[in-house]
Protein backbone atom coordinates (compact mmCIF):
# COMPACT_ATOMS: atom_id res chain seq x y z
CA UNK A 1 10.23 9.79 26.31
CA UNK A 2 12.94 7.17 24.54
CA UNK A 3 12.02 3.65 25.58
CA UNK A 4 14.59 1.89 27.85
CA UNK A 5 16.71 -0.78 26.62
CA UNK A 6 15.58 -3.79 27.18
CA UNK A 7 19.42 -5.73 26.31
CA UNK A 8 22.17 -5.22 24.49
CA UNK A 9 22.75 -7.27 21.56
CA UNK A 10 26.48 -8.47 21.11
CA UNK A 11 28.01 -6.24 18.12
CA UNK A 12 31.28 -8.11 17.16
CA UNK A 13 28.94 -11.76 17.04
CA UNK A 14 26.47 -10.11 15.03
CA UNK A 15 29.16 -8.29 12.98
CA UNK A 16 30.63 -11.87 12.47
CA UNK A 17 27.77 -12.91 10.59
CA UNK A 18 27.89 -9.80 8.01
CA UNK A 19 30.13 -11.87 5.29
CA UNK A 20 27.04 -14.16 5.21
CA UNK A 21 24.95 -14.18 2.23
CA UNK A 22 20.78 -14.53 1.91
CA UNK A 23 19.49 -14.76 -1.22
CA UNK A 24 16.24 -14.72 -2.29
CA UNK A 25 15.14 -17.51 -3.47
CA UNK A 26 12.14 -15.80 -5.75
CA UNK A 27 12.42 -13.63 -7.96
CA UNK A 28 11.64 -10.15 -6.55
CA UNK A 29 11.75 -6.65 -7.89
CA UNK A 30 13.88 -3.88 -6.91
CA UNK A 31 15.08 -0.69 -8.09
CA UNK A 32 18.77 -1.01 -7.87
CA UNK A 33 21.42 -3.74 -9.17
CA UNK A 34 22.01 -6.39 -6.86
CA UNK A 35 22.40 -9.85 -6.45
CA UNK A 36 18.90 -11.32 -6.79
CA UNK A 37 16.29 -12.82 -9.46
CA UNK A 38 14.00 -9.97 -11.11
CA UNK A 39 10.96 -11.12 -12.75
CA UNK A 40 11.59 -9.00 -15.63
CA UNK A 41 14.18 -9.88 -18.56
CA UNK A 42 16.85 -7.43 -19.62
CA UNK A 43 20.05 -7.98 -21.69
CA UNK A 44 23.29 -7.66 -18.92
CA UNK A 45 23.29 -10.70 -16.73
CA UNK A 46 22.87 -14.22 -17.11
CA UNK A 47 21.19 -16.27 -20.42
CA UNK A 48 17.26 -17.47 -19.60
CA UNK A 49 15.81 -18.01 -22.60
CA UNK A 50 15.10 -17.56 -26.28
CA UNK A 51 12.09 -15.82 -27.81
CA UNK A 52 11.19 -14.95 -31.50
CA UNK A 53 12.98 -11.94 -33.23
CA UNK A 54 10.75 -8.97 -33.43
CA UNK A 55 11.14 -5.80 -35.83
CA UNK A 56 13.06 -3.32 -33.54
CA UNK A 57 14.91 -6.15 -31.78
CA UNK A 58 19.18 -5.20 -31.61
CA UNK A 59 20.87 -7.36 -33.85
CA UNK A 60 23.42 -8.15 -31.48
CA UNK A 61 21.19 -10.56 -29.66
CA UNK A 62 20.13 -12.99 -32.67
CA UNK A 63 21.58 -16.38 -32.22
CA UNK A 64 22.85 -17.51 -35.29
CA UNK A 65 23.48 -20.95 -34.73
CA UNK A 66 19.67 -21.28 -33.79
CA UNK A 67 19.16 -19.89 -37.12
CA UNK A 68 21.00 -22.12 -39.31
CA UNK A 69 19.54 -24.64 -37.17
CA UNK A 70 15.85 -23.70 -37.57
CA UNK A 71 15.82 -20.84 -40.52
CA UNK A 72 14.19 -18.88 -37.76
CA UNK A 73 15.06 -15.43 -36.23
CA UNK A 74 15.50 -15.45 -32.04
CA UNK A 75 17.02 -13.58 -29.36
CA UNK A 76 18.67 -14.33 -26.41
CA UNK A 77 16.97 -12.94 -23.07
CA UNK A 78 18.67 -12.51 -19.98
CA UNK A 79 17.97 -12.45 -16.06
CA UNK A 80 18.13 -9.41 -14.69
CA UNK A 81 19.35 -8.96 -10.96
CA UNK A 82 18.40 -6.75 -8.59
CA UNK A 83 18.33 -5.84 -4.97
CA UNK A 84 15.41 -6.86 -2.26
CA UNK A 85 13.28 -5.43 0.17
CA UNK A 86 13.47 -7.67 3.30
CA UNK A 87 11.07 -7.29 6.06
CA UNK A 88 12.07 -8.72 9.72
CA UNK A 89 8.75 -9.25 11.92
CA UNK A 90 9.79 -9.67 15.32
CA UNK A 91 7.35 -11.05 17.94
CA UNK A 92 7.24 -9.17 20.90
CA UNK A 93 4.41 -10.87 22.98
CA UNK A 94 4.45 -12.12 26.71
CA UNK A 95 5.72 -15.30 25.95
CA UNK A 96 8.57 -14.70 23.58
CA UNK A 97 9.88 -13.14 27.54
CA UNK A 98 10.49 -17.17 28.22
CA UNK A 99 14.46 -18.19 28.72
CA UNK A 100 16.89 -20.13 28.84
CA UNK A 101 19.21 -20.71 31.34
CA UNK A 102 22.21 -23.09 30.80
CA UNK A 103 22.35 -23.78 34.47
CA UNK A 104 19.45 -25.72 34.60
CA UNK A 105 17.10 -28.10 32.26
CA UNK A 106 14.51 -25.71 32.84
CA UNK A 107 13.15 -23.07 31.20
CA UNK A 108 12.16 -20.33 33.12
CA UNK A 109 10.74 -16.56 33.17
CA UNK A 110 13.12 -13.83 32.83
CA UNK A 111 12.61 -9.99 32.29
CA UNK A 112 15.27 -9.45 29.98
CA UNK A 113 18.92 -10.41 30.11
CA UNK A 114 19.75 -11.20 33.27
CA UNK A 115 22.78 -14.07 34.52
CA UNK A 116 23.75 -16.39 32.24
CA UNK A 117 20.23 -16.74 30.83
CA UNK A 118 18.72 -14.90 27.75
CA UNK A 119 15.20 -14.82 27.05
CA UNK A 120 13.85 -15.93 23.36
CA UNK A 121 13.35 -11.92 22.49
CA UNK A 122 16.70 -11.22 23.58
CA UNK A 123 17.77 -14.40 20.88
CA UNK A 124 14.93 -13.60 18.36
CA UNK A 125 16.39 -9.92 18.31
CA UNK A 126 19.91 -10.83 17.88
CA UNK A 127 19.17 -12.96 14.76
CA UNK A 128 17.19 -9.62 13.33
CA UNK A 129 20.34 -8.00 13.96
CA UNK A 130 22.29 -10.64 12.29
CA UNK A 131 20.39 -10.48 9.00
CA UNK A 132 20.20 -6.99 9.23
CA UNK A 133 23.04 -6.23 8.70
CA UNK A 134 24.12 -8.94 6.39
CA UNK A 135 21.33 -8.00 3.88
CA UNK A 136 22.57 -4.15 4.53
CA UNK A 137 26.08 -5.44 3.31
CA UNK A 138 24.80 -7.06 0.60
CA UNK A 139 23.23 -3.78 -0.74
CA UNK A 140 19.31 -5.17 0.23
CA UNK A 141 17.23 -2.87 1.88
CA UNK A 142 15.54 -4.21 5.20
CA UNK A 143 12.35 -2.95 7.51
CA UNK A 144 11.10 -3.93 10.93
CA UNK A 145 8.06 -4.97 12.35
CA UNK A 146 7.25 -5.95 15.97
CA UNK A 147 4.25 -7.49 17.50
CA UNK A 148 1.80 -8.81 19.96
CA UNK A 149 -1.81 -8.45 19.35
CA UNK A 150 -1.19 -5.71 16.89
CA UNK A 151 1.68 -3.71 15.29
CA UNK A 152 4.19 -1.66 18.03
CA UNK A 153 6.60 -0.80 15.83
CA UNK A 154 6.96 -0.49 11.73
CA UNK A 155 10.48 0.76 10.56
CA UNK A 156 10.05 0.98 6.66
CA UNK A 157 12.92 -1.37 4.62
CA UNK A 158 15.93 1.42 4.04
CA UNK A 159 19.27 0.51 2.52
CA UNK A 160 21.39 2.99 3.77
CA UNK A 161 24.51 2.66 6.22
CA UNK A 162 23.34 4.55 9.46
CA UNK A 163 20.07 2.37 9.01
CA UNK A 164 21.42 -0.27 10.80
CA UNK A 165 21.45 1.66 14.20
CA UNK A 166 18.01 2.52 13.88
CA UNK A 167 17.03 -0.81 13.74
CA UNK A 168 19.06 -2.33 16.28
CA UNK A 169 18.28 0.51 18.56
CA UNK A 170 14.24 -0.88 18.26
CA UNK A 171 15.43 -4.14 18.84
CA UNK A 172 17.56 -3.53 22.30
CA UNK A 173 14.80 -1.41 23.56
CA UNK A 174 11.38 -3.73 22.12
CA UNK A 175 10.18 -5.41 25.45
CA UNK A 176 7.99 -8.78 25.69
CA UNK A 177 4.52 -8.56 27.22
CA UNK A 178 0.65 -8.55 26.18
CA UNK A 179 -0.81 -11.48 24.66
CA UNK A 180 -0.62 -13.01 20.76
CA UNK A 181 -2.63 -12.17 17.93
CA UNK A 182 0.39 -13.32 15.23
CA UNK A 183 -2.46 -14.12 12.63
CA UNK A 184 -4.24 -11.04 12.42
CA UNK A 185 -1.30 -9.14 12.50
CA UNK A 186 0.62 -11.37 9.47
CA UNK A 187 -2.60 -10.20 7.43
CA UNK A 188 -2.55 -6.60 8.34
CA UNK A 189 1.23 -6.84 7.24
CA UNK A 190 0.91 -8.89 4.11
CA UNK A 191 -1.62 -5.58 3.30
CA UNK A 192 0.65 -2.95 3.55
CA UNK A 193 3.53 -4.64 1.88
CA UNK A 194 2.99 -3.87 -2.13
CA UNK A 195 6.47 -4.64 -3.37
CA UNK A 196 7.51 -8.20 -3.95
CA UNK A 197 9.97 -8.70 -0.28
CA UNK A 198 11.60 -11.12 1.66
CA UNK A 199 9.54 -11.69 4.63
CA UNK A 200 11.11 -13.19 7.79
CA UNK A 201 8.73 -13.87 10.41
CA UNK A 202 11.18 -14.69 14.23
CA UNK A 203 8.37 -15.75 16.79
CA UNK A 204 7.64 -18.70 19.06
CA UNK A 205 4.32 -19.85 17.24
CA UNK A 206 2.30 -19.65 20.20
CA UNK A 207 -0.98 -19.07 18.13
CA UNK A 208 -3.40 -21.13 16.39
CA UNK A 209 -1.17 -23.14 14.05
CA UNK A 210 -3.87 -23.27 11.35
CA UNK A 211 -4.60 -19.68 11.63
CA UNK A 212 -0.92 -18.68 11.57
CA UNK A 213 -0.30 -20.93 8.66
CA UNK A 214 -3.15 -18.89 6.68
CA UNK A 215 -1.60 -15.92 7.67
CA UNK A 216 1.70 -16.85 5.92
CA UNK A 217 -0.39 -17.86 3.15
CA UNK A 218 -1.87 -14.16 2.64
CA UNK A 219 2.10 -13.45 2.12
CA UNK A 220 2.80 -16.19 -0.65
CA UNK A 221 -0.71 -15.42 -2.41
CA UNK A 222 0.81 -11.85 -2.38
CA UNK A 223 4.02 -13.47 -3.97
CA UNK A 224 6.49 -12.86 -1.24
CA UNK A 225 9.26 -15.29 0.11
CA UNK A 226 8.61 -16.09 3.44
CA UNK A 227 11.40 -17.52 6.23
CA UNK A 228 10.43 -18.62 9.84
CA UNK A 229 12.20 -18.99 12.21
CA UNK A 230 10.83 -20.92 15.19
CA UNK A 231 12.19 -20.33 18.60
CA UNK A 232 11.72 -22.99 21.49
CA UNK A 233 13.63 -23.84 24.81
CA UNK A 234 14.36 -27.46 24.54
CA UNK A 235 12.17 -27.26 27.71
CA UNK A 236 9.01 -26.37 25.97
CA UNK A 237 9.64 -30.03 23.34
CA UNK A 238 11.59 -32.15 26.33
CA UNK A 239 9.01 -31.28 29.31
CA UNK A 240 11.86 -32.55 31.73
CA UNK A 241 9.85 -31.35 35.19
CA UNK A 242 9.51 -34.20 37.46
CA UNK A 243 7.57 -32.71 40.57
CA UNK A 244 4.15 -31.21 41.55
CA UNK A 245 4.76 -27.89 39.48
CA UNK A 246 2.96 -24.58 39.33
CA UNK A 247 2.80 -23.33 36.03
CA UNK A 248 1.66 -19.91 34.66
CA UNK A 249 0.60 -18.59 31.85
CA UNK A 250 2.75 -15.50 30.88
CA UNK A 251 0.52 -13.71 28.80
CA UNK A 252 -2.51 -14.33 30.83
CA UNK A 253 -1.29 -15.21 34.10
CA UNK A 254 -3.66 -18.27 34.57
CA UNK A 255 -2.07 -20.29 36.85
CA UNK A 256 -2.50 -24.42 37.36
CA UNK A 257 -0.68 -26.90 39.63
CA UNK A 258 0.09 -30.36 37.84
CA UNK A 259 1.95 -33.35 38.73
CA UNK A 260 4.27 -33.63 35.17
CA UNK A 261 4.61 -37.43 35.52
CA UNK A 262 0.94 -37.88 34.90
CA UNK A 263 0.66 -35.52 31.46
CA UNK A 264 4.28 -35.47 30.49
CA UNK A 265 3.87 -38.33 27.75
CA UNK A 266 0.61 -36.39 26.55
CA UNK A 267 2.32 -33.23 26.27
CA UNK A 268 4.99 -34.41 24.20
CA UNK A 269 2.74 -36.21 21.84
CA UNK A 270 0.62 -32.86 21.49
CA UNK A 271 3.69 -30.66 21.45
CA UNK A 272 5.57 -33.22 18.01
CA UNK A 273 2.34 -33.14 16.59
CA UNK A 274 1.66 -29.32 16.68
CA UNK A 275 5.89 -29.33 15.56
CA UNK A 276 5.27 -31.92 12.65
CA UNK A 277 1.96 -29.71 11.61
CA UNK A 278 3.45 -26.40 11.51
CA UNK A 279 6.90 -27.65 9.56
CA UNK A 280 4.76 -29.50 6.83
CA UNK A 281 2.31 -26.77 6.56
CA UNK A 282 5.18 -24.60 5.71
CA UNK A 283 6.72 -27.05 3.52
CA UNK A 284 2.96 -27.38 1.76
CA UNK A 285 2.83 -23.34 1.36
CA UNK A 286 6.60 -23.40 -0.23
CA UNK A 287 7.71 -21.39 2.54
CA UNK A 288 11.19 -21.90 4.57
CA UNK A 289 10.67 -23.84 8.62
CA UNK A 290 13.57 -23.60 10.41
CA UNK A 291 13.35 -24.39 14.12
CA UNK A 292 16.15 -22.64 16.36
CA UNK A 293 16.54 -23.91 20.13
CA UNK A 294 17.67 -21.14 22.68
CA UNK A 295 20.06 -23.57 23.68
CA UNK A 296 22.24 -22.80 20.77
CA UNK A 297 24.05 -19.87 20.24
CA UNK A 298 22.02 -18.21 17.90
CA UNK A 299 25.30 -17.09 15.44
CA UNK A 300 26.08 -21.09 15.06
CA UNK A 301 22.32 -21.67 14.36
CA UNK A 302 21.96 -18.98 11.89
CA UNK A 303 24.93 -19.65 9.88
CA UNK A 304 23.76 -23.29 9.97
CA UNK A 305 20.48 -22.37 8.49
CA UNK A 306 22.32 -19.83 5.51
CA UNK A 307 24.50 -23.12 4.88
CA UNK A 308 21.43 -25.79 4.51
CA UNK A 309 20.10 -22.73 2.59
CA UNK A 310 22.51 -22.24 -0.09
CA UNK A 311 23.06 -26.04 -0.29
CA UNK A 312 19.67 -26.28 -1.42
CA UNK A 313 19.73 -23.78 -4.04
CA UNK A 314 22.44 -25.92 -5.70
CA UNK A 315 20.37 -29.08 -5.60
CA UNK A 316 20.52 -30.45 -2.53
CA UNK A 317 17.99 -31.69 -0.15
CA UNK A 318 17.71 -31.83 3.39
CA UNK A 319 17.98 -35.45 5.31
């Protein structure tokens, strides 16, 4: 039996965001020209470097001003481009069914799309869509993979036109619930993937931050590039509740009544430093942090994110 949908992602937004480029940032290996770093050297792109002349070299390639220079025989080498495998892992756990609803402060607890609100799946699986199908235009190839404690769903990275609709398709009908078990699952992954990918990991975090973080780690020691991209309601970093509240836990259901004016200033100290931990462990591990809030459209914060992005790979930093 087909699974339900779940929501329906916004086409013409997502299909705004197609002209968008993401390059890898790594060199990676593909099978196919396109427009990203290999690791090997070929003779058809862009200069790299010399190396000595060998017997069998073509001609055509000796540098002759290096050779007056130097009385030495060398070659030019070049970077050859290619295209990239691109893996989106979409968490799918109970909490990632938290929304936000623009007619209050307040998060709350929504099963699917429902009013005005949208829940972080229903965001985290309109950005998949977004890069997608901007890495489909772009002639990459790109997978899915969504979560809880274990794998649901693994669509392997195709580059094909109709692909597209099979992954969006998994992404309307994926629906939150069960609990989180990100790390073990980011090693199982980082296992099965043998070919040097782009590896974009859309979840809310909720795990053990140092566990996680070694999970991303299995990824880099496996020489992938690695993106995350952290969803939060501003209501999860603000804590604006100001009355006896009963809160639940939505992938347990425990259940406690607290008055938020007594642990509010706790809980936002504990909340910046698990933020500040998890964006310099990142940072440490040479992998991207980017921190989305549901508040903002999601097609204004990903282009945002491409834009810091690119301006980095020309040099600049961020403030």
């Amino acid at each position: 039996m087909a699974a339900r949908p779940q929501r329906k992602i916004d086409h013409r937004r997502v299909e705004r965001l197609s002209h968008l480029e993401l390059r890898a940032r790594l060199a990676v290996e593909g099978l196919f020209s396109g427009i990203h770093k290999s690791p090997y050297h070929g003779f058809n792109v862009e200069f790299a470097e010399y190396r000595e002349y060998s017997p069998g070299d073509d001609p055509r390639y000796l540098d002759w001003r290096v050779l007056a220079r130097s009385d030495r025989f060398f070659v030019k080498q070049f970077e050859a481009e290619t295209n990239l495998n691109c893996y989106l892992l979409v968490d799918s756990s109970g909490s990632m069914g938290f929304g936000h609803d623009p007619s209050t402060k307040l998060g709350v607890a929504l099963s699917g799309s429902k009013g005005g609100g949208h829940t972080r799946l229903d965001y985290g699986a309109s950005l998949a869509a977004a890069i997608a199908l901007l890495m489909l235009r772009q002639g990459d190839q790109v997978g899915l993979v969504t979560f809880d404690t274990a794998v649901r769903a693994f669509i392997p990275p195709r580059g094909n036109a109709k692909h597209f609709s099979v992954i969006r398709d998994a992404l309307e009908c994926v629906k939150a619930g069960g609990d989180t078990r990100i790390a073990s699952v980011l090693h199982e992954i980082a296992e099965r993937v043998r070919r040097r990918s782009l590896v974009v990991l859309i979840s809310d975090l909720f795990d053990n931050a140092e566990e996680v973080l070694r999970g991303l780690q299995h990824f880099r020691h496996r020489r992938h590039e690695v993106i995350v991209l952290h969803l939060l309601d501003d209501a999860e970093i603000t804590f604006p509740f100001d009355r006896v509240t009963l809160f639940e836990g939505m992938e347990r259901g425990e259940q406690v009544v607290v008055d938020p004016r007594v642990i509010a200033e706790g809980y936002r100290a504990s909340v910046g430093a698990y933020l500040e931990g998890v964006k310099r462990g990142c940072a440490e591990k040479n992998i991207d942090y980017q921190r989305m809030l549901l508040s903002e459209p999601f097609d204004r914060a990903l282009t945002a994110y491409l834009g810091w992005r690119r301006y980095r790979s020309s040099g600049g930093t961020r403030r």
